[in-house]
N, C-alpha and C. Protein backbone atom coordinates (compact mmCIF):
# COMPACT_ATOMS: atom_id res chain seq x y z
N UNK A 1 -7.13 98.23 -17.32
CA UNK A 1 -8.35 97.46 -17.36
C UNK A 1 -9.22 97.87 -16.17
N UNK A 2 -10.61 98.05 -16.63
CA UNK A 2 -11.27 98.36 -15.74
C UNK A 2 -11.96 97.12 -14.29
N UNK A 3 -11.98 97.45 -13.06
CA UNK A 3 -12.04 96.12 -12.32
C UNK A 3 -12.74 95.36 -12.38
N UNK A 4 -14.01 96.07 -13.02
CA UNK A 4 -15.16 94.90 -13.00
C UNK A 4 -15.01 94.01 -14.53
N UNK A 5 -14.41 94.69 -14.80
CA UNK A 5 -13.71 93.52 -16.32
C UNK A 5 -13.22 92.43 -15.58
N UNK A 6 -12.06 92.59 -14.88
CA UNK A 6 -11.25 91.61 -14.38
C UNK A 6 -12.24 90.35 -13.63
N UNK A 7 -12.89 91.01 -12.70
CA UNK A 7 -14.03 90.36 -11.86
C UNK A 7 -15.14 89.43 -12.86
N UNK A 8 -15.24 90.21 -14.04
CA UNK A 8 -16.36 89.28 -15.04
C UNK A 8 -15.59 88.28 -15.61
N UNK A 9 -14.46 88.56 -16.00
CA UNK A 9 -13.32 87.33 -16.97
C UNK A 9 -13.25 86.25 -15.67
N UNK A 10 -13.12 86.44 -14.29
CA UNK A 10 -12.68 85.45 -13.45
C UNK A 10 -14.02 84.69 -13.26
N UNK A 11 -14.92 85.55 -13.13
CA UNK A 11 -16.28 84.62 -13.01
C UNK A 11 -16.88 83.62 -14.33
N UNK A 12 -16.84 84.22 -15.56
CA UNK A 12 -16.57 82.96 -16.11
C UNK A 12 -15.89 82.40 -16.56
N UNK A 13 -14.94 82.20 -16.05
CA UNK A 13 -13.36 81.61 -16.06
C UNK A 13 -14.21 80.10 -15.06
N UNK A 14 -14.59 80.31 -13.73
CA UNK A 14 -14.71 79.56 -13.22
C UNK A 14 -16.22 79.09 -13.49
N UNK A 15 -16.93 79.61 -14.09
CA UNK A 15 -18.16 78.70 -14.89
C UNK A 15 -17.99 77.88 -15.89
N UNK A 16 -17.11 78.45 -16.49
CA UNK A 16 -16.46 77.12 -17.73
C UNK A 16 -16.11 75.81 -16.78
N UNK A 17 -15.14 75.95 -15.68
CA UNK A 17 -14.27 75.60 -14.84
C UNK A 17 -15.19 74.27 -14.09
N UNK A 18 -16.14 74.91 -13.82
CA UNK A 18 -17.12 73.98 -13.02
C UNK A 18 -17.85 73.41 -13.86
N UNK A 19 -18.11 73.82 -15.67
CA UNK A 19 -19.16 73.16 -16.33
C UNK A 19 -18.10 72.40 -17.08
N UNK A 20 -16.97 72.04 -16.56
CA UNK A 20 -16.02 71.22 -17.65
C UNK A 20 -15.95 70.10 -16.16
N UNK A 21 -15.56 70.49 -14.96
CA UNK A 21 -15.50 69.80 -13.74
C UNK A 21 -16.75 68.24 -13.73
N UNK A 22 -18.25 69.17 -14.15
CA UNK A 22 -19.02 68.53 -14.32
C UNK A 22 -19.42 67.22 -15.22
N UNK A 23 -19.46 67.91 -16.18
CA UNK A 23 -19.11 67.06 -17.34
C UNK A 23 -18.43 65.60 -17.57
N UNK A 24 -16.80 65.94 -16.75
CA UNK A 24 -15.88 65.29 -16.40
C UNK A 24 -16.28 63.75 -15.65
N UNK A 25 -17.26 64.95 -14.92
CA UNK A 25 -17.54 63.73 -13.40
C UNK A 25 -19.14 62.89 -14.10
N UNK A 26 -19.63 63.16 -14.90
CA UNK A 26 -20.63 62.28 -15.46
C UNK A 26 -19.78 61.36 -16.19
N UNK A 27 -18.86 61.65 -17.45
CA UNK A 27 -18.26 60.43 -17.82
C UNK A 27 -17.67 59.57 -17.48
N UNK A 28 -17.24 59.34 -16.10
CA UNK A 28 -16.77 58.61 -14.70
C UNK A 28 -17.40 57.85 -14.23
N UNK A 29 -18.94 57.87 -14.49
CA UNK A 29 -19.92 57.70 -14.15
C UNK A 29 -19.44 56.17 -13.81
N UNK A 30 -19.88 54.72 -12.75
CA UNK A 30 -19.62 53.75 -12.78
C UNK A 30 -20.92 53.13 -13.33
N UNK A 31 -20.39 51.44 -13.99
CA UNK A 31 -21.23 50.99 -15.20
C UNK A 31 -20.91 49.45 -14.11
N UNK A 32 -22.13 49.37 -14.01
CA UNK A 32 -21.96 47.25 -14.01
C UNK A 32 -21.42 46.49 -15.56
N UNK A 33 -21.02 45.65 -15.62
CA UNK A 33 -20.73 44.70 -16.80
C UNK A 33 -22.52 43.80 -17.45
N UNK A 34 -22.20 43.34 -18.49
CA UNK A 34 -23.25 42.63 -18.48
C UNK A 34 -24.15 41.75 -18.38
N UNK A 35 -23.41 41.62 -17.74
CA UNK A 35 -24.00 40.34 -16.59
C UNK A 35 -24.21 40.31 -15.17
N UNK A 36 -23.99 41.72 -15.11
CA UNK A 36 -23.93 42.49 -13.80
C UNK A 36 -22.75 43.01 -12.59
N UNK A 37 -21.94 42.33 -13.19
CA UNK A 37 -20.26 42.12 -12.52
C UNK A 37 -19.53 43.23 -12.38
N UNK A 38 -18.34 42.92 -11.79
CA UNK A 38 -17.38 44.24 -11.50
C UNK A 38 -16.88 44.19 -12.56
N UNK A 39 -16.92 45.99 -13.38
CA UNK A 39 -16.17 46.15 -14.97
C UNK A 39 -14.76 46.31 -14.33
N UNK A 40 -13.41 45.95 -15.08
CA UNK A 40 -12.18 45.84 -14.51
C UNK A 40 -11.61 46.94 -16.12
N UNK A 41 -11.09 48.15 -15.65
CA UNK A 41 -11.09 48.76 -17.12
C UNK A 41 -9.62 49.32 -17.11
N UNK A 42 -8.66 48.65 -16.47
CA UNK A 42 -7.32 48.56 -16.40
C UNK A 42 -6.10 47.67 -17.79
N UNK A 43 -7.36 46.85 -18.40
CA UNK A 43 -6.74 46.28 -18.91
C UNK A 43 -7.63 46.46 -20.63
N UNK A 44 -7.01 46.41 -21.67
CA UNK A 44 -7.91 46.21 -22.92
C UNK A 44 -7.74 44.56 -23.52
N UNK A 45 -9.19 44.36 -23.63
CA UNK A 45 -10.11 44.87 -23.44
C UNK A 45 -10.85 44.74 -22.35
N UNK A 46 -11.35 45.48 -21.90
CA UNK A 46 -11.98 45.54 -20.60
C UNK A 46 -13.02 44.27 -19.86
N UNK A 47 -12.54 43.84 -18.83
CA UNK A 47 -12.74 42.35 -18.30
C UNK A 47 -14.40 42.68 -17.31
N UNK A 48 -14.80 41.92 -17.74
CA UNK A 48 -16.34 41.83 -16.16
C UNK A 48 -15.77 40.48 -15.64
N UNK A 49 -15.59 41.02 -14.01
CA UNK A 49 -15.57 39.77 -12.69
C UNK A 49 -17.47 39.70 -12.68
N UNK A 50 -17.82 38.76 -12.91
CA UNK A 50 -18.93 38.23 -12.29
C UNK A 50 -19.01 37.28 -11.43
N UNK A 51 -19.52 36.80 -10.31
CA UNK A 51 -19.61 35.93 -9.33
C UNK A 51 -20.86 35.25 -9.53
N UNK A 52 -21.15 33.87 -10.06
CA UNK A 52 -21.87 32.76 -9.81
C UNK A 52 -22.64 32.99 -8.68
N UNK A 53 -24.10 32.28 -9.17
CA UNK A 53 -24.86 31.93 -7.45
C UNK A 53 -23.99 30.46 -6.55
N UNK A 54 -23.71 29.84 -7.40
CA UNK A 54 -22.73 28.55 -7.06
C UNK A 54 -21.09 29.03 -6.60
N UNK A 55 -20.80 30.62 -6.72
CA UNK A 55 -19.72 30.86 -6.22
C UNK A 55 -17.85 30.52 -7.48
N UNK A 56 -18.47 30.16 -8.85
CA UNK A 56 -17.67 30.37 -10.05
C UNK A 56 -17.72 31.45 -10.12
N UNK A 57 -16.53 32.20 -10.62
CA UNK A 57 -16.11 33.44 -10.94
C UNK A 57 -15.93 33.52 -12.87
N UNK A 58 -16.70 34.24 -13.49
CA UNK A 58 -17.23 34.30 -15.04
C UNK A 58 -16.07 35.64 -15.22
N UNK A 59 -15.25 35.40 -16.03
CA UNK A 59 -14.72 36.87 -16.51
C UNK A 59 -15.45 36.59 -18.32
N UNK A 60 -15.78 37.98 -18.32
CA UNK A 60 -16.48 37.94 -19.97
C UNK A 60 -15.56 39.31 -20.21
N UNK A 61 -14.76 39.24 -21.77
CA UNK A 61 -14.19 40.56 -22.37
C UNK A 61 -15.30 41.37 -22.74
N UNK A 62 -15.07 42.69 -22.57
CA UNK A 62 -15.88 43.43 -22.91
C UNK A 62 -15.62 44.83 -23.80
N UNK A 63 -16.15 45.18 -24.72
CA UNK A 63 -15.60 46.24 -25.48
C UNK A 63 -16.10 48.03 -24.46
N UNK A 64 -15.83 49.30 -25.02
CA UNK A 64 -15.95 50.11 -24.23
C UNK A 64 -17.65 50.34 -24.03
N UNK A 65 -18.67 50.22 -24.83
CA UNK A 65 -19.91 50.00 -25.05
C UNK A 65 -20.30 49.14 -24.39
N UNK A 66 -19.66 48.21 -23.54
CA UNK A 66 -20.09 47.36 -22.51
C UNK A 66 -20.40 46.07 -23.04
N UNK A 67 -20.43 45.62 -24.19
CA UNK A 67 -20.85 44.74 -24.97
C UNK A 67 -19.76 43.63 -25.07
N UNK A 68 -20.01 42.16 -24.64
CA UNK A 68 -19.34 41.19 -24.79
C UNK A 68 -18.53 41.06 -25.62
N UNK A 69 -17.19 40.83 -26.24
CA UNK A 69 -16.31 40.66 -27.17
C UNK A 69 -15.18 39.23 -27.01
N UNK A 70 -15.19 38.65 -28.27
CA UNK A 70 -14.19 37.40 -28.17
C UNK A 70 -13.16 37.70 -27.48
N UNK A 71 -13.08 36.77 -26.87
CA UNK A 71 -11.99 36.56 -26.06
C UNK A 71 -10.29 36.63 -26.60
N UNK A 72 -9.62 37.22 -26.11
CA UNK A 72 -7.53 37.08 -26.99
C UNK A 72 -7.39 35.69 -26.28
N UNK A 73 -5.90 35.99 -25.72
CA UNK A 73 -5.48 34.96 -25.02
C UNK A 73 -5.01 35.68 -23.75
N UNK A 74 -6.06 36.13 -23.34
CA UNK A 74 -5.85 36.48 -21.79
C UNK A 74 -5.01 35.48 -20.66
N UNK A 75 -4.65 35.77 -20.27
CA UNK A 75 -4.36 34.29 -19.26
C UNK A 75 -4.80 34.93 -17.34
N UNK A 76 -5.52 34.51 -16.74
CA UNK A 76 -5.81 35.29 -15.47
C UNK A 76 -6.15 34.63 -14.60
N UNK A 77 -5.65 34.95 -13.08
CA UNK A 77 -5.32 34.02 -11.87
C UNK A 77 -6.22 34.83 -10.99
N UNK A 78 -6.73 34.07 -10.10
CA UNK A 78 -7.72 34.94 -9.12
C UNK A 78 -7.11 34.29 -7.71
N UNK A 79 -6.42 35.19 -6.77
CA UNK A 79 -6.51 34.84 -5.11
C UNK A 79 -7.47 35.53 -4.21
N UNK A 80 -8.10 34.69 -3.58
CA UNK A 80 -8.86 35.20 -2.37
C UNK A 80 -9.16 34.60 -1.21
N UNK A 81 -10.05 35.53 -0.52
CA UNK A 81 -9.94 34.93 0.98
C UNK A 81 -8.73 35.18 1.63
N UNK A 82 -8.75 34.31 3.11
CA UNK A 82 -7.63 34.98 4.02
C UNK A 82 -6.49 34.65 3.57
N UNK A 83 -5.93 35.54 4.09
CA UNK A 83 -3.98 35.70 3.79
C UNK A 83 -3.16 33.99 3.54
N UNK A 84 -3.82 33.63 5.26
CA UNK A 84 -3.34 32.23 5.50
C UNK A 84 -3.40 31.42 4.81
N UNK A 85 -4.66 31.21 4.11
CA UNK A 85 -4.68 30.17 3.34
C UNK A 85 -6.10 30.67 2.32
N UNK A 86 -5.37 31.37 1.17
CA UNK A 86 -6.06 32.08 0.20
C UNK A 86 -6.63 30.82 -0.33
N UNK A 87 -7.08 30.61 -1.02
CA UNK A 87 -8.26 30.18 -2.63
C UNK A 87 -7.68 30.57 -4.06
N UNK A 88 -7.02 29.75 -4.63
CA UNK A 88 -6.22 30.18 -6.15
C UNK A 88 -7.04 29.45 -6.94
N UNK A 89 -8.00 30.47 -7.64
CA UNK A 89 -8.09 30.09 -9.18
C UNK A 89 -7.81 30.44 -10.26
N UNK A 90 -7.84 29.20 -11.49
CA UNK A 90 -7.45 29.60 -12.68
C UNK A 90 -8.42 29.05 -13.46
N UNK A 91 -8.39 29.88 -14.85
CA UNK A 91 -9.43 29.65 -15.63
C UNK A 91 -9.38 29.09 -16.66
N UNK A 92 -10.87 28.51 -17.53
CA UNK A 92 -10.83 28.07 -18.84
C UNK A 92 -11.97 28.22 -19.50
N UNK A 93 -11.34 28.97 -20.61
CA UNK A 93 -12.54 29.41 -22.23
C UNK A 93 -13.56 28.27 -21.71
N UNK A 94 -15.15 29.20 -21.74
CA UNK A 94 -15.95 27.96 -21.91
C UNK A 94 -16.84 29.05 -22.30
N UNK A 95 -17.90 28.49 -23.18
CA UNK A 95 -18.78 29.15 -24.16
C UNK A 95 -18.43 31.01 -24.28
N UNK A 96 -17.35 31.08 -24.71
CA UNK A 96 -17.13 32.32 -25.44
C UNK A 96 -16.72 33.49 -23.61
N UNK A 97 -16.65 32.60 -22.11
CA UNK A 97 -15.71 33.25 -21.30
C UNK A 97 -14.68 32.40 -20.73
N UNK A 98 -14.29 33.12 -19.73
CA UNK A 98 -13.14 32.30 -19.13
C UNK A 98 -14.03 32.02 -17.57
N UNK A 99 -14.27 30.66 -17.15
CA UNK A 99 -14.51 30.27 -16.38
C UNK A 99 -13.69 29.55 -15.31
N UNK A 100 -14.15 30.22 -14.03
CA UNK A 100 -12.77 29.75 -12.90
C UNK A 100 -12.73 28.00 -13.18
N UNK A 101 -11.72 27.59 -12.14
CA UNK A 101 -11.77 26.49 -12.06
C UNK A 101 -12.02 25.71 -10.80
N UNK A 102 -12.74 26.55 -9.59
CA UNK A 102 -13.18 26.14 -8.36
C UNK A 102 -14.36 27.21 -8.13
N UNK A 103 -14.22 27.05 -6.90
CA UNK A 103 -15.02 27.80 -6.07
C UNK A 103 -14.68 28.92 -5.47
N UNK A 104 -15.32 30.27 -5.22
CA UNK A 104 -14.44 31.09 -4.04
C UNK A 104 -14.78 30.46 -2.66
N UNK A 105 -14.01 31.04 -1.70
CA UNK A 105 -14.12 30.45 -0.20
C UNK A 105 -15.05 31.12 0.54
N UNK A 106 -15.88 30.16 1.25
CA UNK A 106 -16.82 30.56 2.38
C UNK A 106 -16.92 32.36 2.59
N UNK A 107 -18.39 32.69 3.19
CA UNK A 107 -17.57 34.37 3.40
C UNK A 107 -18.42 35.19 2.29
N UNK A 108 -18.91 35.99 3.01
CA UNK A 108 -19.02 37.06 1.91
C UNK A 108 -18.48 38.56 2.12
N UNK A 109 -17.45 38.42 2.21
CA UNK A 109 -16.57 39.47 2.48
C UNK A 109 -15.11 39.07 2.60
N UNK A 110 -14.36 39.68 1.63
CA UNK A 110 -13.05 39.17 1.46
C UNK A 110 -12.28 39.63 0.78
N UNK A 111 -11.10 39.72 1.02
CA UNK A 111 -9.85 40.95 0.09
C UNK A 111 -9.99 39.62 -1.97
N UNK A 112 -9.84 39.98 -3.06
CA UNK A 112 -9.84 39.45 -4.04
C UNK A 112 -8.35 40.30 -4.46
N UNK A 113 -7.52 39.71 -5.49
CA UNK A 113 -6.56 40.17 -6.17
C UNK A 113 -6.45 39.40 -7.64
N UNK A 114 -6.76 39.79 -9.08
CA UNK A 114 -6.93 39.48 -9.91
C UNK A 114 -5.46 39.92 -11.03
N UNK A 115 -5.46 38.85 -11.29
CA UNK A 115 -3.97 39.12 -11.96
C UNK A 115 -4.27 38.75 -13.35
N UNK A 116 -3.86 39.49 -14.38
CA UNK A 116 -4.67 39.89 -15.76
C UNK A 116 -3.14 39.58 -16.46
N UNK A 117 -2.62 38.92 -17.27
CA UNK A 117 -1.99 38.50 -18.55
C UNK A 117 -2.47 39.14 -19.73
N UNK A 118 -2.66 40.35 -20.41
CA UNK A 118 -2.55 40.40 -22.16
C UNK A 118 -2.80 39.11 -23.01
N UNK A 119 -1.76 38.83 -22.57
CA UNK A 119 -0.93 37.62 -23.81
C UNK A 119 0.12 36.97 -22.87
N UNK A 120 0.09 35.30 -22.89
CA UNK A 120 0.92 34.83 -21.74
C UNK A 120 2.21 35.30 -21.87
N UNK A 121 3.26 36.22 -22.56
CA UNK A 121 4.71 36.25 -22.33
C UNK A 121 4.36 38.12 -21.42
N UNK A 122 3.23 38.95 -21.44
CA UNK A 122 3.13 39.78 -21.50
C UNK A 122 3.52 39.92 -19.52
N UNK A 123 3.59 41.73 -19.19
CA UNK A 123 3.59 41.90 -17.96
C UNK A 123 1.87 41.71 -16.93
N UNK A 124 2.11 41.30 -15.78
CA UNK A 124 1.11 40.73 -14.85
C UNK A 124 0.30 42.41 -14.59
N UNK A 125 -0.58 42.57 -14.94
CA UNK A 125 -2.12 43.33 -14.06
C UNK A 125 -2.29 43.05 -12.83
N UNK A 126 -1.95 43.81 -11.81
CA UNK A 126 -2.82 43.25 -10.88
C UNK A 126 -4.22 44.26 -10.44
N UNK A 127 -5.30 43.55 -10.20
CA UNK A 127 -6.37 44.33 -9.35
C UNK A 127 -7.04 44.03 -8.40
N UNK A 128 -7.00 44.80 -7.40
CA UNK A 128 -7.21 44.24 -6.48
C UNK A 128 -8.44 44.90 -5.49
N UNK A 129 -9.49 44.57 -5.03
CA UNK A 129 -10.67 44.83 -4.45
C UNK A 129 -11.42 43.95 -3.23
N UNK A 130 -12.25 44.71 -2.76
CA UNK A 130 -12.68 43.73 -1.51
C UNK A 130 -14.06 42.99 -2.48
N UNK A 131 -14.36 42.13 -2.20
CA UNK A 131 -15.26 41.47 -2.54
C UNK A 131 -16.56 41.19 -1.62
N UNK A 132 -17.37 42.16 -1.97
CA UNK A 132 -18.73 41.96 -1.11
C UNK A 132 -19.65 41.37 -1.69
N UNK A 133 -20.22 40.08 -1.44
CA UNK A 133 -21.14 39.34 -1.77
C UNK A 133 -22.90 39.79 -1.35
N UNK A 134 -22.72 41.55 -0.44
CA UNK A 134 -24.04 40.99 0.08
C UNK A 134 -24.80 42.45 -1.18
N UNK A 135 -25.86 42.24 -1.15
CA UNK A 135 -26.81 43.35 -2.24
C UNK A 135 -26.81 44.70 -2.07
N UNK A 136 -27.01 45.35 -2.55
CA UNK A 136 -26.79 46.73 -2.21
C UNK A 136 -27.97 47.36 -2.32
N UNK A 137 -28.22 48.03 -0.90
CA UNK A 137 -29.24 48.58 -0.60
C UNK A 137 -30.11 49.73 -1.74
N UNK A 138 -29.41 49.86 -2.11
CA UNK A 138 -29.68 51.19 -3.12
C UNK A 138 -30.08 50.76 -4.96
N UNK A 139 -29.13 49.77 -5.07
CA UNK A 139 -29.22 49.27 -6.95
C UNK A 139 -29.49 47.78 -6.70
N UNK A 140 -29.16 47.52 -7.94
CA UNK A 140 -29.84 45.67 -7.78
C UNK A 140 -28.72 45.24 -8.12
N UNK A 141 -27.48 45.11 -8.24
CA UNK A 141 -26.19 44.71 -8.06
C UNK A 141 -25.86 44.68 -6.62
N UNK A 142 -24.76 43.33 -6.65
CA UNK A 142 -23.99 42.86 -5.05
C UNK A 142 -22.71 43.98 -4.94
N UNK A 143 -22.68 44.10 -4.05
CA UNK A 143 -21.63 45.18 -3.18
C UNK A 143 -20.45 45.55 -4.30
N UNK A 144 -20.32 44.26 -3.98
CA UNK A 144 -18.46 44.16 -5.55
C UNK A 144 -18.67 44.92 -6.69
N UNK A 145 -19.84 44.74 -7.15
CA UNK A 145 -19.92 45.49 -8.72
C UNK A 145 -21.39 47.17 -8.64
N UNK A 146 -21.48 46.94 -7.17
CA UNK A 146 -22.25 48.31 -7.15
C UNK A 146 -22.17 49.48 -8.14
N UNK A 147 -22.89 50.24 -8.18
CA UNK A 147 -22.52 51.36 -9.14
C UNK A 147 -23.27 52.92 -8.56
N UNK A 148 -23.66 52.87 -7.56
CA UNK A 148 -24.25 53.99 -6.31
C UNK A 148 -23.47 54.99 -6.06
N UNK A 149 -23.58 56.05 -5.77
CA UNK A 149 -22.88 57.50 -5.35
C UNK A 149 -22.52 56.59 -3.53
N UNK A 150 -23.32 55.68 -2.96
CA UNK A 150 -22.83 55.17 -1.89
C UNK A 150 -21.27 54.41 -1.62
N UNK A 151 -21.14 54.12 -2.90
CA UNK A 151 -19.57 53.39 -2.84
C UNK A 151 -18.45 54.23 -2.41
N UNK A 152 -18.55 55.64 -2.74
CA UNK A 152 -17.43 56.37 -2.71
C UNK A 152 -17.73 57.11 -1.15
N UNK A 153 -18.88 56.96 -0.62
CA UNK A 153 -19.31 57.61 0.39
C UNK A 153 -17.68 57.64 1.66
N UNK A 154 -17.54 56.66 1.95
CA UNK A 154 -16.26 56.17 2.79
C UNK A 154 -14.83 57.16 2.21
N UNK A 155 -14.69 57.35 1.40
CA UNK A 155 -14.04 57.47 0.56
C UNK A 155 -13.62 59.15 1.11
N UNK A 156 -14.58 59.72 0.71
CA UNK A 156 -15.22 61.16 0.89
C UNK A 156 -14.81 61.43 2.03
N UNK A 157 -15.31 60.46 3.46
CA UNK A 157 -15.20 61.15 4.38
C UNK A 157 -13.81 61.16 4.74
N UNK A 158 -13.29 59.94 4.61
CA UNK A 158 -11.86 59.72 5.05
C UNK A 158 -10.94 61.01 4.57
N UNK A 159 -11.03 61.32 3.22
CA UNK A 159 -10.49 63.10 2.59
C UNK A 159 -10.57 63.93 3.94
N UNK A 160 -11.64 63.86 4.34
CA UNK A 160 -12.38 65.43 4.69
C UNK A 160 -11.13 65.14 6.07
């Protein structure tokens, strides 16, 4: 084989390489829920955490289209706030979501851990995220459910 054969097969070897890389990384893309909330896509069907101006926590099911869907029989526990003395809520169906049954705690900044049930005999989900209450400089979503190339920024550097 002649070399510059070899040299042309490797070059677009790695143009495919990078236009499949690409591709990849648009369908990744992050999506708010519809109501603006953190999409939780660990579990089917896929849950939005929304946070109340009153500080209720709204989970609405959601199909992959982002679009609200009836509810199963999810069953799901929310802890937050400090270690010492977290904030446990639990929820109940109310107009077609599951609505907490308190308040979150003081703070807008705080570790959250969301524990997701299937079906009550099923195994526990957990997910777990910091919860930033304050707006995000960049989109019109709060910190928690951002959807900015800024979220991963931290992320990035810590790699490097």
């Amino acid at each position: 084989m002649k070399p510059y054969l070899g040299i042309l097969a490797l070059a677009a070897s790695l143009t495919i390489s990078a236009l499949a890389a690409e591709k990849d990384h648009d369908h990744g893309k992050k999506k708010a829920g519809p109501n603006g909330g953190r999409v939780i896509t660990s579990v089917e069907p896929h849950l939005e955490f929304f946070v109340t101006k009153d500080r209720v926590v709204e989970i609405t099911a959601i199909n992959d289209d982002f679009k609200p869907v009836a509810l199963g029989t999810q069953v799901i526990s929310v802890v937050a706030g400090d270690r010492s003395k977290p904030t446990r809520l639990s929820f109940a169906a109310k107009d077609g979501k599951l609505v907490s049954n308190g308040r979150l705690p003081e703070g807008n900044d705080f570790p959250v851990v969301v524990q997701i049930k299937a079906r009550p005999d099923a195994k526990v989900v957990n997910e777990k995220f910091n919860l930033d209450l304050e707006k995000c400089p960049t989109c019109k979503y709060q910190e928690y459910a951002c959807i900015c190339a800024h979220a991963d920024e931290g992320k990035q550097e810590k790699k490097k």
